[in-house]
Protein backbone atom coordinates (compact mmCIF):
# COMPACT_ATOMS: atom_id res chain seq x y z
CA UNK A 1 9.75 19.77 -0.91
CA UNK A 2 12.46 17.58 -2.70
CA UNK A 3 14.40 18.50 -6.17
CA UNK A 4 12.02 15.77 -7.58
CA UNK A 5 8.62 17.09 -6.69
CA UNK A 6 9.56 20.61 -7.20
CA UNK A 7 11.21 19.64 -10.49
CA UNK A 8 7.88 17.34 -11.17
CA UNK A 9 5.59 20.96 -10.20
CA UNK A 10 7.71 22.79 -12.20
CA UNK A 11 7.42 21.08 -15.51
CA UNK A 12 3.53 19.75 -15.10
CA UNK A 13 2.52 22.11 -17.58
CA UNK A 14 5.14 21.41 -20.24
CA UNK A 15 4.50 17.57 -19.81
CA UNK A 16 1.01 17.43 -19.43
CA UNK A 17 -0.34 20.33 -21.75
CA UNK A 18 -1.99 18.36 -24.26
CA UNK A 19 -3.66 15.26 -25.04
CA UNK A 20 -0.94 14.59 -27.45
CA UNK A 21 1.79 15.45 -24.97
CA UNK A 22 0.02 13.02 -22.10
CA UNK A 23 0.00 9.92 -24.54
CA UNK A 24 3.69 10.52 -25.24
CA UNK A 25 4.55 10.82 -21.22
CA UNK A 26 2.24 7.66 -20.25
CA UNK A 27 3.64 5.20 -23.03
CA UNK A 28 7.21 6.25 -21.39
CA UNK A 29 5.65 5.43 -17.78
CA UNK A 30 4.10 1.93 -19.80
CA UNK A 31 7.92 1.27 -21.23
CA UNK A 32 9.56 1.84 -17.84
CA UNK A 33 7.34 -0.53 -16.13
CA UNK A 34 7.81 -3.32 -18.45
CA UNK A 35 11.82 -3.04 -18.51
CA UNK A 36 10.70 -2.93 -14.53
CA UNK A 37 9.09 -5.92 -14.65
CA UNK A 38 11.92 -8.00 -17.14
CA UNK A 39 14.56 -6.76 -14.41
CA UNK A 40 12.38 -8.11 -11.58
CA UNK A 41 11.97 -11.82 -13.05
CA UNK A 42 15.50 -11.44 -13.77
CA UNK A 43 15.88 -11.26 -9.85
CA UNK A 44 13.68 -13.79 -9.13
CA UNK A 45 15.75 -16.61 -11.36
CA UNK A 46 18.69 -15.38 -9.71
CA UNK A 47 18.33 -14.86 -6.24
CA UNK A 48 19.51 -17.83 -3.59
CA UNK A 49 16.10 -16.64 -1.49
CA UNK A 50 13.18 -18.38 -2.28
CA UNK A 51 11.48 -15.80 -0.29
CA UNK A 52 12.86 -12.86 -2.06
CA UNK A 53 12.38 -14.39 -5.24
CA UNK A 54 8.75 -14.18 -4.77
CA UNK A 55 8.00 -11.42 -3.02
CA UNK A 56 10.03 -10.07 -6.58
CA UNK A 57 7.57 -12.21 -8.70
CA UNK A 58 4.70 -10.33 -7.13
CA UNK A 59 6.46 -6.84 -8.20
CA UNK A 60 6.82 -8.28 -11.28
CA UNK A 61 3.11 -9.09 -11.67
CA UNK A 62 2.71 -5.30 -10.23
CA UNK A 63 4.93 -3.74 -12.89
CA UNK A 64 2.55 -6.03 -15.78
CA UNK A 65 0.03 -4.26 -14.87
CA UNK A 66 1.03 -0.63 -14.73
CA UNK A 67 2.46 -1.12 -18.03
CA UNK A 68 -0.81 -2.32 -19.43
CA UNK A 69 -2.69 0.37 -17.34
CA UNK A 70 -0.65 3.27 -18.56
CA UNK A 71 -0.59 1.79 -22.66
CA UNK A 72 -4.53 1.82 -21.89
CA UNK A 73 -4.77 5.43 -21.22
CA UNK A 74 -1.87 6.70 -23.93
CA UNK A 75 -3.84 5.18 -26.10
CA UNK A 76 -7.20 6.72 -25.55
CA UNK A 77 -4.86 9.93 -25.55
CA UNK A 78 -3.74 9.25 -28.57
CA UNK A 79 -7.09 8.89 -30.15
CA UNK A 80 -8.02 12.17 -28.44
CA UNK A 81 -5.08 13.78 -30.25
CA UNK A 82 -5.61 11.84 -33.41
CA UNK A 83 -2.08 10.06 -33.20
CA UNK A 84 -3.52 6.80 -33.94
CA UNK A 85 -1.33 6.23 -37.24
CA UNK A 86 1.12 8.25 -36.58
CA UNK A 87 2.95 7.41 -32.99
CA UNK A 88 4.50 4.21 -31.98
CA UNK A 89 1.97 4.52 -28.60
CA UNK A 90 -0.08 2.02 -30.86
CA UNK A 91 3.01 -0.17 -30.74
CA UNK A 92 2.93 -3.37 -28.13
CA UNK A 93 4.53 -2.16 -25.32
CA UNK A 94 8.14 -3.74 -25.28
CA UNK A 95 11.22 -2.52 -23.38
CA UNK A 96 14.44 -4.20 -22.45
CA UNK A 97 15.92 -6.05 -19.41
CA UNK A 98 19.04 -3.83 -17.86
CA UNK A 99 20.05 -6.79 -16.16
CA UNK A 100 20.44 -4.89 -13.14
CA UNK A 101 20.93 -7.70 -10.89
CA UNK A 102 23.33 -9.12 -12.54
CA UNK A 103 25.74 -5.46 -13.09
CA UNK A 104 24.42 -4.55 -9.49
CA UNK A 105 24.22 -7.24 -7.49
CA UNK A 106 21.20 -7.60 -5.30
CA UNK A 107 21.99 -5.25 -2.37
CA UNK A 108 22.50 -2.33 -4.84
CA UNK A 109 19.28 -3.96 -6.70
CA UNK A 110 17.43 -3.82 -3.92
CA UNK A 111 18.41 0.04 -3.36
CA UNK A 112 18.39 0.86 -6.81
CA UNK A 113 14.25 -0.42 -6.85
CA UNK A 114 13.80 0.89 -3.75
CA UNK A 115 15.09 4.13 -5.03
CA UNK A 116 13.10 4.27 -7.99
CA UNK A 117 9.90 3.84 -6.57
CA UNK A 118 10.16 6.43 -3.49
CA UNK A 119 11.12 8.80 -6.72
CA UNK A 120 7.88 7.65 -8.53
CA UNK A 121 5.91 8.25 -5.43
CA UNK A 122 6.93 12.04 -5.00
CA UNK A 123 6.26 12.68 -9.05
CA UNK A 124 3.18 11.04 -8.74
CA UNK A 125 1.69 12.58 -5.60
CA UNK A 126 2.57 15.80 -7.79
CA UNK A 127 0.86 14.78 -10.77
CA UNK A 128 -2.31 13.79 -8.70
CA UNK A 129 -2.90 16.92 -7.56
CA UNK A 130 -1.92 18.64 -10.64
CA UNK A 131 -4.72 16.64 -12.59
CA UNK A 132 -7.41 16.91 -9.38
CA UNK A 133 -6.48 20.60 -9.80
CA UNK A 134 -7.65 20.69 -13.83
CA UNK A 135 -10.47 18.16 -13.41
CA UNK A 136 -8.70 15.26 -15.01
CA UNK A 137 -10.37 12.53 -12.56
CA UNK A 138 -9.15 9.53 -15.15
CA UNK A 139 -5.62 10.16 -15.04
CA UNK A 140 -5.73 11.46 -11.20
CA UNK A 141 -7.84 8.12 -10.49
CA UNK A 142 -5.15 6.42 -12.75
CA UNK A 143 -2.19 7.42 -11.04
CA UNK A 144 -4.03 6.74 -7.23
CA UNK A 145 -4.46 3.11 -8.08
CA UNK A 146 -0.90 3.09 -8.69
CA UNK A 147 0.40 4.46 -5.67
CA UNK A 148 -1.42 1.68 -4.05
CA UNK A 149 1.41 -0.54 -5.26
CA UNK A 150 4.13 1.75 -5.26
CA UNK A 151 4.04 2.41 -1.59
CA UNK A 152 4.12 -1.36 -0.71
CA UNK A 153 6.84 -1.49 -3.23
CA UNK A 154 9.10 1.11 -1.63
CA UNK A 155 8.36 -0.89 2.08
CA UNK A 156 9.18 -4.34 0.80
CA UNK A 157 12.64 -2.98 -1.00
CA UNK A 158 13.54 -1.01 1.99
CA UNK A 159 12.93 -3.78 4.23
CA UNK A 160 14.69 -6.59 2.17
CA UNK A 161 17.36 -4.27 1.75
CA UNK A 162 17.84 -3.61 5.23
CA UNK A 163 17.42 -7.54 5.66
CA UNK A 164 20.46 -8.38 3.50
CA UNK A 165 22.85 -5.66 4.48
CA UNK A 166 25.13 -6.88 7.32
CA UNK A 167 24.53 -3.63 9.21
CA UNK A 168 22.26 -0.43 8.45
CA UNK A 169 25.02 1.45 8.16
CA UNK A 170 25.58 -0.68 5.19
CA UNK A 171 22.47 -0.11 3.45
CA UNK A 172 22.57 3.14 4.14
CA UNK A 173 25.61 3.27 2.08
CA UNK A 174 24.58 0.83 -0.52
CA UNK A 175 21.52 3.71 -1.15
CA UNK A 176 24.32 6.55 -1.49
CA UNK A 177 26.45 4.87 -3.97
CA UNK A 178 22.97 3.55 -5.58
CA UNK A 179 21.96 7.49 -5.89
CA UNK A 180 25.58 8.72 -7.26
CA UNK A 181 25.49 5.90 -9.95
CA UNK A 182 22.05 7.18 -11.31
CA UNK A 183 23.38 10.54 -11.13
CA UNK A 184 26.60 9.50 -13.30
CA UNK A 185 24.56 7.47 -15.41
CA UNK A 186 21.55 10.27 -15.85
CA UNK A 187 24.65 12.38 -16.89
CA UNK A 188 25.84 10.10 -19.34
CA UNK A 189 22.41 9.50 -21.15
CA UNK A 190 22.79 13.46 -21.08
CA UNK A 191 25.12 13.98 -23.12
CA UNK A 192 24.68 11.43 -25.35
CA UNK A 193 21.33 13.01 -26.21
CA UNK A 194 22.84 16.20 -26.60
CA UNK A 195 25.61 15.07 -28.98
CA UNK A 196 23.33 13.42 -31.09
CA UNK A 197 21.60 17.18 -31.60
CA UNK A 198 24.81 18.89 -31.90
CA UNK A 199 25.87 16.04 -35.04
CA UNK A 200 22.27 16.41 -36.32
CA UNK A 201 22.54 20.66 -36.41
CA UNK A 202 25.98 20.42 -37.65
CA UNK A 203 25.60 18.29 -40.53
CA UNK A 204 22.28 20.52 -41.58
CA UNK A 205 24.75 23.34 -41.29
CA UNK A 206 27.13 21.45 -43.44
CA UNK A 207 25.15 20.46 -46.66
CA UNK A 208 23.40 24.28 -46.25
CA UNK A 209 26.61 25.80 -46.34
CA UNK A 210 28.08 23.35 -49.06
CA UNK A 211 24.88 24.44 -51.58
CA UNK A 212 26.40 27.49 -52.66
CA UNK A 213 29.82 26.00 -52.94
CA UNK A 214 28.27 23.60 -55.20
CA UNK A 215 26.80 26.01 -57.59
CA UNK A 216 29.91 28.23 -57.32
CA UNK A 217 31.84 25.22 -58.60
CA UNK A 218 29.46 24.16 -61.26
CA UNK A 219 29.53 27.89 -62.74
CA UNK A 220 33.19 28.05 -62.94
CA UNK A 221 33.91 24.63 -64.17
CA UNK A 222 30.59 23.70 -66.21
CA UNK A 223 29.99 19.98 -67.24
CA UNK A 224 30.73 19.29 -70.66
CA UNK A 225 29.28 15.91 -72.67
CA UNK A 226 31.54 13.81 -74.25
CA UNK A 227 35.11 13.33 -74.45
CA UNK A 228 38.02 16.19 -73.94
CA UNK A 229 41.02 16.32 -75.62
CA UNK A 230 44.25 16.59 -72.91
């Protein structure tokens, strides 16, 4: 088993424990498809291949869907949980373009997509049969369809990659450095997340702390009204 689908087993019940929890983890899956999709007809307006420029058109078109297919089911989630007024998975989804292609170029785009969607594939095989295994046949029957696409995804990328590269030994290399700049760039989003928690607890620890200081101050040197003489 890879570190993706035992990571994926491993945190099924954290991620999918609730109604409320699925609607959250869905709308993410909705978001990721549509900044999919934004990258992909990026691609298409840039590429000098007519050829690959459709065949990413038809991703596109792909990614369109699963974004509306997985804002579909948050949503009845959401209902279930009664977050209808209160989470943002009521919102339109709307993500934003990376502009991979353009920061990549298209041999590492072509890895980095091809990438992604062989990592979707293992989560979702693992999801699948964590839902058939609970008797959730919507979101098992949800996340089927959807491998449909992703496996003809992961064949087309490979493919095109290995098309483009002047040598598989290339490609094979353009996948490496494709894998080690997700890695540094997983990192990255890391520990920005984790600063931003360490700045949040600190402050609270700041003004707490500063309360007593505040009334210490006051007691000693009271507020007077009006003016004092020097």
């Amino acid at each position: 088993m890879s570190l993706t689908a035992a990571l994926a087993r491993l945190l099924n019940p954290l991620v999918w424990r609730s109604s409320a929890r699925s609607a959250l983890k869905l709308h993410g899956f909705a978001l990721a498809e549509h900044g999919s999709m934004l990258d992909l007809r990026l691609a298409a307006r840039l590429t000098p291949s007519p050829s690959r420029a459709a065949a990413y058109l038809r991703h596109a078109d792909d990614e369109t869907r699963h974004a509306q297919m997985f804002g579909k089911r948050a949503r009845q989630l959401a209902r279930e949980a009664a977050l209808a007024r209160s989470h943002a998975v009521w919102d339109p989804i709307r993500a934003d373009s990376e502009q991979l292609f353009v920061g990549l170029g298209e041999l590492d785009f072509l890895a980095f997509v091809h990438v992604g969607e062989a990592r979707a594939i293992e989560q979702f095989l693992v999801y699948v049969d964590y839902f058939e295994a609970r008797g959730r046949e919507r979101d098992a029957s949800l996340l089927r369809t959807i491998l449909v696409d992703e496996h003809r995804h992961a064949a087309y990328t490979r493919s095109l990659l290995f098309e483009l590269a002047a040598s598989e030994a290339e490609a094979r290399r353009a996948l490496r450095r494709v894998r080690r700049w997700e890695a540094w760039r997983s990192w990255l989003r890391a520990g920005r997340f984790l600063a931003e928690r360490v700045y949040m607890v600190a402050m609270l620890l700041v003004y707490v702390l500063a309360a007593p200081l505040g009334l210490l101050v006051r007691w000693a040197r009271p507020l007077t009204r009006g003016w004092r003489g020097s």
